[in-house]
C-alpha atoms as a PDB file:
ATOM      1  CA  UNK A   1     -17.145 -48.697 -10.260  1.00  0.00           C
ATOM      2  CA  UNK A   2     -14.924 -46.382 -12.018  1.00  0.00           C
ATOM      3  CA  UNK A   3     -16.216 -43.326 -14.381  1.00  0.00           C
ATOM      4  CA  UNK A   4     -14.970 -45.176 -17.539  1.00  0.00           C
ATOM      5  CA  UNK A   5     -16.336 -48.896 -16.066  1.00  0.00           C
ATOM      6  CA  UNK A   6     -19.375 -47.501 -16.218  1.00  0.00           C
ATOM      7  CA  UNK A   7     -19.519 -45.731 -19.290  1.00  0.00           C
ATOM      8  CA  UNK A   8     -18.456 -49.059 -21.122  1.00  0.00           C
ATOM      9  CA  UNK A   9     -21.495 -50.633 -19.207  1.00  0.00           C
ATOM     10  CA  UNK A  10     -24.127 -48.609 -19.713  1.00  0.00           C
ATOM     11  CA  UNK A  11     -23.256 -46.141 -22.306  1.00  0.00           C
ATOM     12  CA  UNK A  12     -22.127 -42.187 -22.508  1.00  0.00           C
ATOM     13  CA  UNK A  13     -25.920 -41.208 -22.919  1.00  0.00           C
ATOM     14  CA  UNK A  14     -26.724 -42.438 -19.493  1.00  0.00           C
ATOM     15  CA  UNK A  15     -23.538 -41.438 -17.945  1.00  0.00           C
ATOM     16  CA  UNK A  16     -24.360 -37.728 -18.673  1.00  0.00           C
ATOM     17  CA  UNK A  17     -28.168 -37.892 -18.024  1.00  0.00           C
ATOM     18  CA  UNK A  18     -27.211 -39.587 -14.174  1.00  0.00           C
ATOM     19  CA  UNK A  19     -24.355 -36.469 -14.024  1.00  0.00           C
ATOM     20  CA  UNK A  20     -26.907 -34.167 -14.727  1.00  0.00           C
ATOM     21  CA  UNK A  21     -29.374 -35.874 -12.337  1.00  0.00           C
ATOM     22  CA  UNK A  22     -27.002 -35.951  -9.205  1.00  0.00           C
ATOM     23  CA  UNK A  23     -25.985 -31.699 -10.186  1.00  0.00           C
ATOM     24  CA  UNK A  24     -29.528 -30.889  -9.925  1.00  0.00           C
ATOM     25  CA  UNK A  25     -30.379 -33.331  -6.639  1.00  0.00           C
ATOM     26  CA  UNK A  26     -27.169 -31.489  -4.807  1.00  0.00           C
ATOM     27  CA  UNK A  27     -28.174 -28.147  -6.140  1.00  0.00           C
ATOM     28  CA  UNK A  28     -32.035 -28.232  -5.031  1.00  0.00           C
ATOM     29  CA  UNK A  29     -30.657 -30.158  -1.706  1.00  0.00           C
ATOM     30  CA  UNK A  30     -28.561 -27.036  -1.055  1.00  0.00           C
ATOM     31  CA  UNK A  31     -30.950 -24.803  -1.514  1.00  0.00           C
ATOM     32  CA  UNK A  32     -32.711 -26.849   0.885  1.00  0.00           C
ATOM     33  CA  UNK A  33     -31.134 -26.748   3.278  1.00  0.00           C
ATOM     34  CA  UNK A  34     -30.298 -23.267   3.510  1.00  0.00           C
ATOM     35  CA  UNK A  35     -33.850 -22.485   3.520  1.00  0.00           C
ATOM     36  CA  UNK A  36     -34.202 -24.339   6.544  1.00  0.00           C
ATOM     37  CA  UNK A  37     -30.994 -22.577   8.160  1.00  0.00           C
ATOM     38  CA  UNK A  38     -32.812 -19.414   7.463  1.00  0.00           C
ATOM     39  CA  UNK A  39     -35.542 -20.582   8.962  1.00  0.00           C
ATOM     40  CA  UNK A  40     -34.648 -21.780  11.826  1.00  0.00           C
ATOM     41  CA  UNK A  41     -32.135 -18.901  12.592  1.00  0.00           C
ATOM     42  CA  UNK A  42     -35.076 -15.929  12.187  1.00  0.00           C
ATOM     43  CA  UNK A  43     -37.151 -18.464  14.608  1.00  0.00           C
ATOM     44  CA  UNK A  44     -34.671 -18.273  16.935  1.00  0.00           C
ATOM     45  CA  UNK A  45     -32.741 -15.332  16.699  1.00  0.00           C
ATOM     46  CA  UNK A  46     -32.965 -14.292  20.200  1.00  0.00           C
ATOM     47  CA  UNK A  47     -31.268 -17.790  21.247  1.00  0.00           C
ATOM     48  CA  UNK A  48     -28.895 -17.849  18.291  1.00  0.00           C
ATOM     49  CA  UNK A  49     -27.626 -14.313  19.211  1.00  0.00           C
ATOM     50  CA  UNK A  50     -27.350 -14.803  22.674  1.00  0.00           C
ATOM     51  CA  UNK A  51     -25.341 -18.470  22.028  1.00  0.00           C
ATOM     52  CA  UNK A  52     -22.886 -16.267  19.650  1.00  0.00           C
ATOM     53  CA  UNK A  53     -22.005 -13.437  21.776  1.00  0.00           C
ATOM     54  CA  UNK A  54     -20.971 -16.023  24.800  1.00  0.00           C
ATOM     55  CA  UNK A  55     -19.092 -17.436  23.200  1.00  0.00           C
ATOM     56  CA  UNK A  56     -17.286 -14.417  21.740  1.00  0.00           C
ATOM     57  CA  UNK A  57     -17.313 -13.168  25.324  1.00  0.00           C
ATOM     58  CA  UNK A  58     -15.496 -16.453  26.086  1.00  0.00           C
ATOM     59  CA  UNK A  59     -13.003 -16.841  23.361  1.00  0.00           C
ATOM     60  CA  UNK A  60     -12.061 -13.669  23.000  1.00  0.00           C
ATOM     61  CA  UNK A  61      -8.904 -13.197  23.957  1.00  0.00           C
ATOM     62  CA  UNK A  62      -8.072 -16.400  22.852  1.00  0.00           C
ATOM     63  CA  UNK A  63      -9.374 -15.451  19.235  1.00  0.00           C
ATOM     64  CA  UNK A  64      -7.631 -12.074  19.561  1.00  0.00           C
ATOM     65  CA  UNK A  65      -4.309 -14.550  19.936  1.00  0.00           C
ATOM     66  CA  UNK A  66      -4.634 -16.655  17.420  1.00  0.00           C
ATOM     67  CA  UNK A  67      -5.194 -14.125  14.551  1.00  0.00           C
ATOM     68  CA  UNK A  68      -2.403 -12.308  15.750  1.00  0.00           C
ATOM     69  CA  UNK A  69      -0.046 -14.904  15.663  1.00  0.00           C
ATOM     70  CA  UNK A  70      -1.616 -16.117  12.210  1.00  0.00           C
ATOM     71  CA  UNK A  71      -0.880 -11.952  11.196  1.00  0.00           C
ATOM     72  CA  UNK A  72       2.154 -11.979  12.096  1.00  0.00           C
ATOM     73  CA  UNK A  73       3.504 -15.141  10.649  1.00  0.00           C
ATOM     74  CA  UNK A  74       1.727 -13.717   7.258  1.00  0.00           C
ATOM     75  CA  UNK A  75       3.983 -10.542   7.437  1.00  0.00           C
ATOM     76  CA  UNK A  76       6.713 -12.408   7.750  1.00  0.00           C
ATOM     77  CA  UNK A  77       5.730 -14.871   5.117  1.00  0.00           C
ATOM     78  CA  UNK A  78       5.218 -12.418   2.322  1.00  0.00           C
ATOM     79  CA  UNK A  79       8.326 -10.220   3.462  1.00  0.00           C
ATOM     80  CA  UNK A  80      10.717 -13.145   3.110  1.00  0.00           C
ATOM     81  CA  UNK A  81       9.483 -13.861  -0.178  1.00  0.00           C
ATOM     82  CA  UNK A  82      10.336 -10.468  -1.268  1.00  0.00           C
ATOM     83  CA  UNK A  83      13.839 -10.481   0.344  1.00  0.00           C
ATOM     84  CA  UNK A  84      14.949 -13.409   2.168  1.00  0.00           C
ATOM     85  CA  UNK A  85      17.565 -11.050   4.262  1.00  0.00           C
ATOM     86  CA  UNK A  86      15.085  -8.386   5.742  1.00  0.00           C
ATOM     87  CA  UNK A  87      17.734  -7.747   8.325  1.00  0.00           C
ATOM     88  CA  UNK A  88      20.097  -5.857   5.990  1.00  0.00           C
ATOM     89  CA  UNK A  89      17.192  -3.536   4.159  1.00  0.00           C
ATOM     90  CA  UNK A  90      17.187  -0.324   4.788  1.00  0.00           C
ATOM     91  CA  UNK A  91      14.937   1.285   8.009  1.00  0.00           C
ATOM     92  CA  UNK A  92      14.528  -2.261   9.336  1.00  0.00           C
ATOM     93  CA  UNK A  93      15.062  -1.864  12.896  1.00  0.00           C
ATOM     94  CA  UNK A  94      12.248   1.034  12.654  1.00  0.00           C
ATOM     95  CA  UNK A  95       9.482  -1.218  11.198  1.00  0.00           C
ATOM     96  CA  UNK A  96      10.321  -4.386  13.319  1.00  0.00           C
ATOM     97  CA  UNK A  97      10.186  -1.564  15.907  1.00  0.00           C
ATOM     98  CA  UNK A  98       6.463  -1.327  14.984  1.00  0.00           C
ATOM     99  CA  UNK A  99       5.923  -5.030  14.184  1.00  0.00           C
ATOM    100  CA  UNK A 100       5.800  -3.436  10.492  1.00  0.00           C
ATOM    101  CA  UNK A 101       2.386  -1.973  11.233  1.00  0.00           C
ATOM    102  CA  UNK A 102       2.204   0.671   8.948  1.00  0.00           C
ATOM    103  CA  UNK A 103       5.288   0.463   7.014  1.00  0.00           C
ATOM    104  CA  UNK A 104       5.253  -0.572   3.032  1.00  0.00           C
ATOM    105  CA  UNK A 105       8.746  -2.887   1.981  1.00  0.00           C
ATOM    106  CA  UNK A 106       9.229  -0.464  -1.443  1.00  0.00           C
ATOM    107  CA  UNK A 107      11.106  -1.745  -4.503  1.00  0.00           C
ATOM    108  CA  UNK A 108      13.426   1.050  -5.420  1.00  0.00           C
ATOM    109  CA  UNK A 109      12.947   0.229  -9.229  1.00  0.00           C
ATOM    110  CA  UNK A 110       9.440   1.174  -9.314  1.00  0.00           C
ATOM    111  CA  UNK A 111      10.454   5.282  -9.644  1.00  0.00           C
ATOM    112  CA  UNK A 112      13.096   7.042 -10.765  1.00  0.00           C
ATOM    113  CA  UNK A 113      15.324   9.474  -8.469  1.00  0.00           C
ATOM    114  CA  UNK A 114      13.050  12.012  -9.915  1.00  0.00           C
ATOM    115  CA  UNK A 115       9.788  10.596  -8.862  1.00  0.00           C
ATOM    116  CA  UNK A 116       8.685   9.695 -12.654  1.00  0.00           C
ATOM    117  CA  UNK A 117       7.444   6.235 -13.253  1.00  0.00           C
ATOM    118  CA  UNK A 118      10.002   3.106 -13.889  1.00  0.00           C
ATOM    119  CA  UNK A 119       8.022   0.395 -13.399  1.00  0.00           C
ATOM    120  CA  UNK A 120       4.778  -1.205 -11.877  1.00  0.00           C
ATOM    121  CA  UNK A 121       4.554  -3.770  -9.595  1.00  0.00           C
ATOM    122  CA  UNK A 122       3.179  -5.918 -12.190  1.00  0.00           C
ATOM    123  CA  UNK A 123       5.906  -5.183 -14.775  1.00  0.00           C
ATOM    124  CA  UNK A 124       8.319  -6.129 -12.325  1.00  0.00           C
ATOM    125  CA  UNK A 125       6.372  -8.969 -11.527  1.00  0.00           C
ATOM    126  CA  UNK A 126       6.616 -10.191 -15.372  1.00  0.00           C
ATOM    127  CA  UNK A 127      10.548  -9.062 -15.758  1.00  0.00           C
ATOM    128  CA  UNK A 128      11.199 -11.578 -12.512  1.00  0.00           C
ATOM    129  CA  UNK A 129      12.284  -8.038 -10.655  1.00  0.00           C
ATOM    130  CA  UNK A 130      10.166  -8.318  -7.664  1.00  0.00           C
ATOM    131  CA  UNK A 131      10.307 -11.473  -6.065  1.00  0.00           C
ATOM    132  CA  UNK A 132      13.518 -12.379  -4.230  1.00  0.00           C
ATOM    133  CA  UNK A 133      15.456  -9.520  -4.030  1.00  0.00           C
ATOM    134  CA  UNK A 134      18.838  -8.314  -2.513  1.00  0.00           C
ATOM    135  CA  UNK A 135      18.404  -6.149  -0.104  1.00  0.00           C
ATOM    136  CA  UNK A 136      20.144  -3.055  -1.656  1.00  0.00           C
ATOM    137  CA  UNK A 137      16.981  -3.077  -3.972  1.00  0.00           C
ATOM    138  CA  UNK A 138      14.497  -2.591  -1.431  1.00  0.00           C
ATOM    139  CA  UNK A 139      13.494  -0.110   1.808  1.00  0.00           C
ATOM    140  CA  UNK A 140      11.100   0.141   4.451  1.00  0.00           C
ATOM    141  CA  UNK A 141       8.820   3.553   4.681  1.00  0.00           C
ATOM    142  CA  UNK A 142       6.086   4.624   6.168  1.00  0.00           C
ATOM    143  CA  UNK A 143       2.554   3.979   4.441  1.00  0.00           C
ATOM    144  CA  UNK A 144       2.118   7.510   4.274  1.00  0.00           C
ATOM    145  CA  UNK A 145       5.204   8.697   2.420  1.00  0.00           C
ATOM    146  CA  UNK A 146       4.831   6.150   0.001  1.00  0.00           C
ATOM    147  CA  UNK A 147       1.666   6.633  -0.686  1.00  0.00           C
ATOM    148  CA  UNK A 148       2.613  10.539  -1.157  1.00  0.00           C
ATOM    149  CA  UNK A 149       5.648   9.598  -3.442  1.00  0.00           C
ATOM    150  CA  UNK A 150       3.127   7.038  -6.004  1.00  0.00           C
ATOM    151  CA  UNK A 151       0.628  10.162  -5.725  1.00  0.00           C
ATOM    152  CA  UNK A 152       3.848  12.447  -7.330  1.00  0.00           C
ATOM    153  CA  UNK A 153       4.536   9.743  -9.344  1.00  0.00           C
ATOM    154  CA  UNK A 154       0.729   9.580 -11.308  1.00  0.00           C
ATOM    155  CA  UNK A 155       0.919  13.239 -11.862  1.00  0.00           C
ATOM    156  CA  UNK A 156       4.102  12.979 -13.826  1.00  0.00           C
ATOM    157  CA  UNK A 157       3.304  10.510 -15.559  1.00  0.00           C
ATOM    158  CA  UNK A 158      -0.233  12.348 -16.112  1.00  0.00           C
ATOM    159  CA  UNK A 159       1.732  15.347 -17.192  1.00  0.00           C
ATOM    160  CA  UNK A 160       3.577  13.414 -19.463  1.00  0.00           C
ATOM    161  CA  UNK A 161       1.137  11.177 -21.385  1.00  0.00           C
ATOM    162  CA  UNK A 162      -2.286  13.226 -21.453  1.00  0.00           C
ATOM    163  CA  UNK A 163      -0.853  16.899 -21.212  1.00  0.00           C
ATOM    164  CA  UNK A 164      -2.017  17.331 -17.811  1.00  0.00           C
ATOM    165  CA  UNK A 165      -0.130  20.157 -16.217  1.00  0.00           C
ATOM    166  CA  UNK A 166       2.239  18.678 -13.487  1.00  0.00           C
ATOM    167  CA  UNK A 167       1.323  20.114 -10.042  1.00  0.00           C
ATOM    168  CA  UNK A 168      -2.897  20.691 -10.710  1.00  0.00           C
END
């Protein structure tokens, strides 16, 4: 019987007083039953503890394998949706080098030459600058310089908007 069948049977009153019913059966059920998980897991720690780590002994490497390829595939994923042609950006060879471990893909419109604020990655986000780019727009560096070059970037714009005295 569908939703509405039954509300033309037996009425909206008792529609919402069974919904309500069923919520709090699932909810005390759940709590239920992880009550008894609890239970039985400090019971029999020992056992459960000595199950787990075989079979992390056993499946290790294959584990190790699997999230790797499942890494992997997720740099890729969110790289192409930056730039579909990652081949032509600039320092490309050096982060495939490095299976991009440690290297950001930065949009050159988020600071100007000087190092002062353009944009956010949100605001280019909302302007439709950020997502499928030409290559020109983009380059690969290393987490560290771009972390230094956003840290130069914040104290100019600190400078500039509360007075802060660039280079304190």
């Amino acid at each position: 019987m569908t939703k509405q069948e039954y509300i033309d049977r037996y009425g909206i009153d008792r529609y919402e007083a069974l919904k309500e019913q069923r919520r709090l059966f699932y909810k005390e059920h759940r709590e239920y039953c992880l009550e008894q998980n609890k239970r039985y897991a400090l019971k029999n720690k020992d056992k459960v503890n000595a199950k787990s780590k075989c079979w992390r002994d056993n499946n290790k490497e294959r584990h190790y394998q699997s999230t790797k390829k499942c890494r992997d595939a997720n740099i890729e994923w969110n790289l192409n949706r930056i730039c579909t042609n990652l081949h032509a950006v600039e320092n490309y060879k050096l982060a495939a080098a490095d299976k991009f471990k440690g290297w950001i893909l930065h949009h050159r419109f988020e600071l100007h030459s000087d190092y002062s604020l353009r944009y956010s990655k949100e605001a280019l986000i909302r302007i439709g600058l950020y997502y499928h780019r030409p290559p020109e727009e983009l380059i690969f560096m290393p987490v560290k310089e771009h972390v230094t070059i956003h840290a130069r970037a914040r104290r100019i714009w600190n400078a500039e908007h509360n007075g802060v005295a660039y280079g304190k």
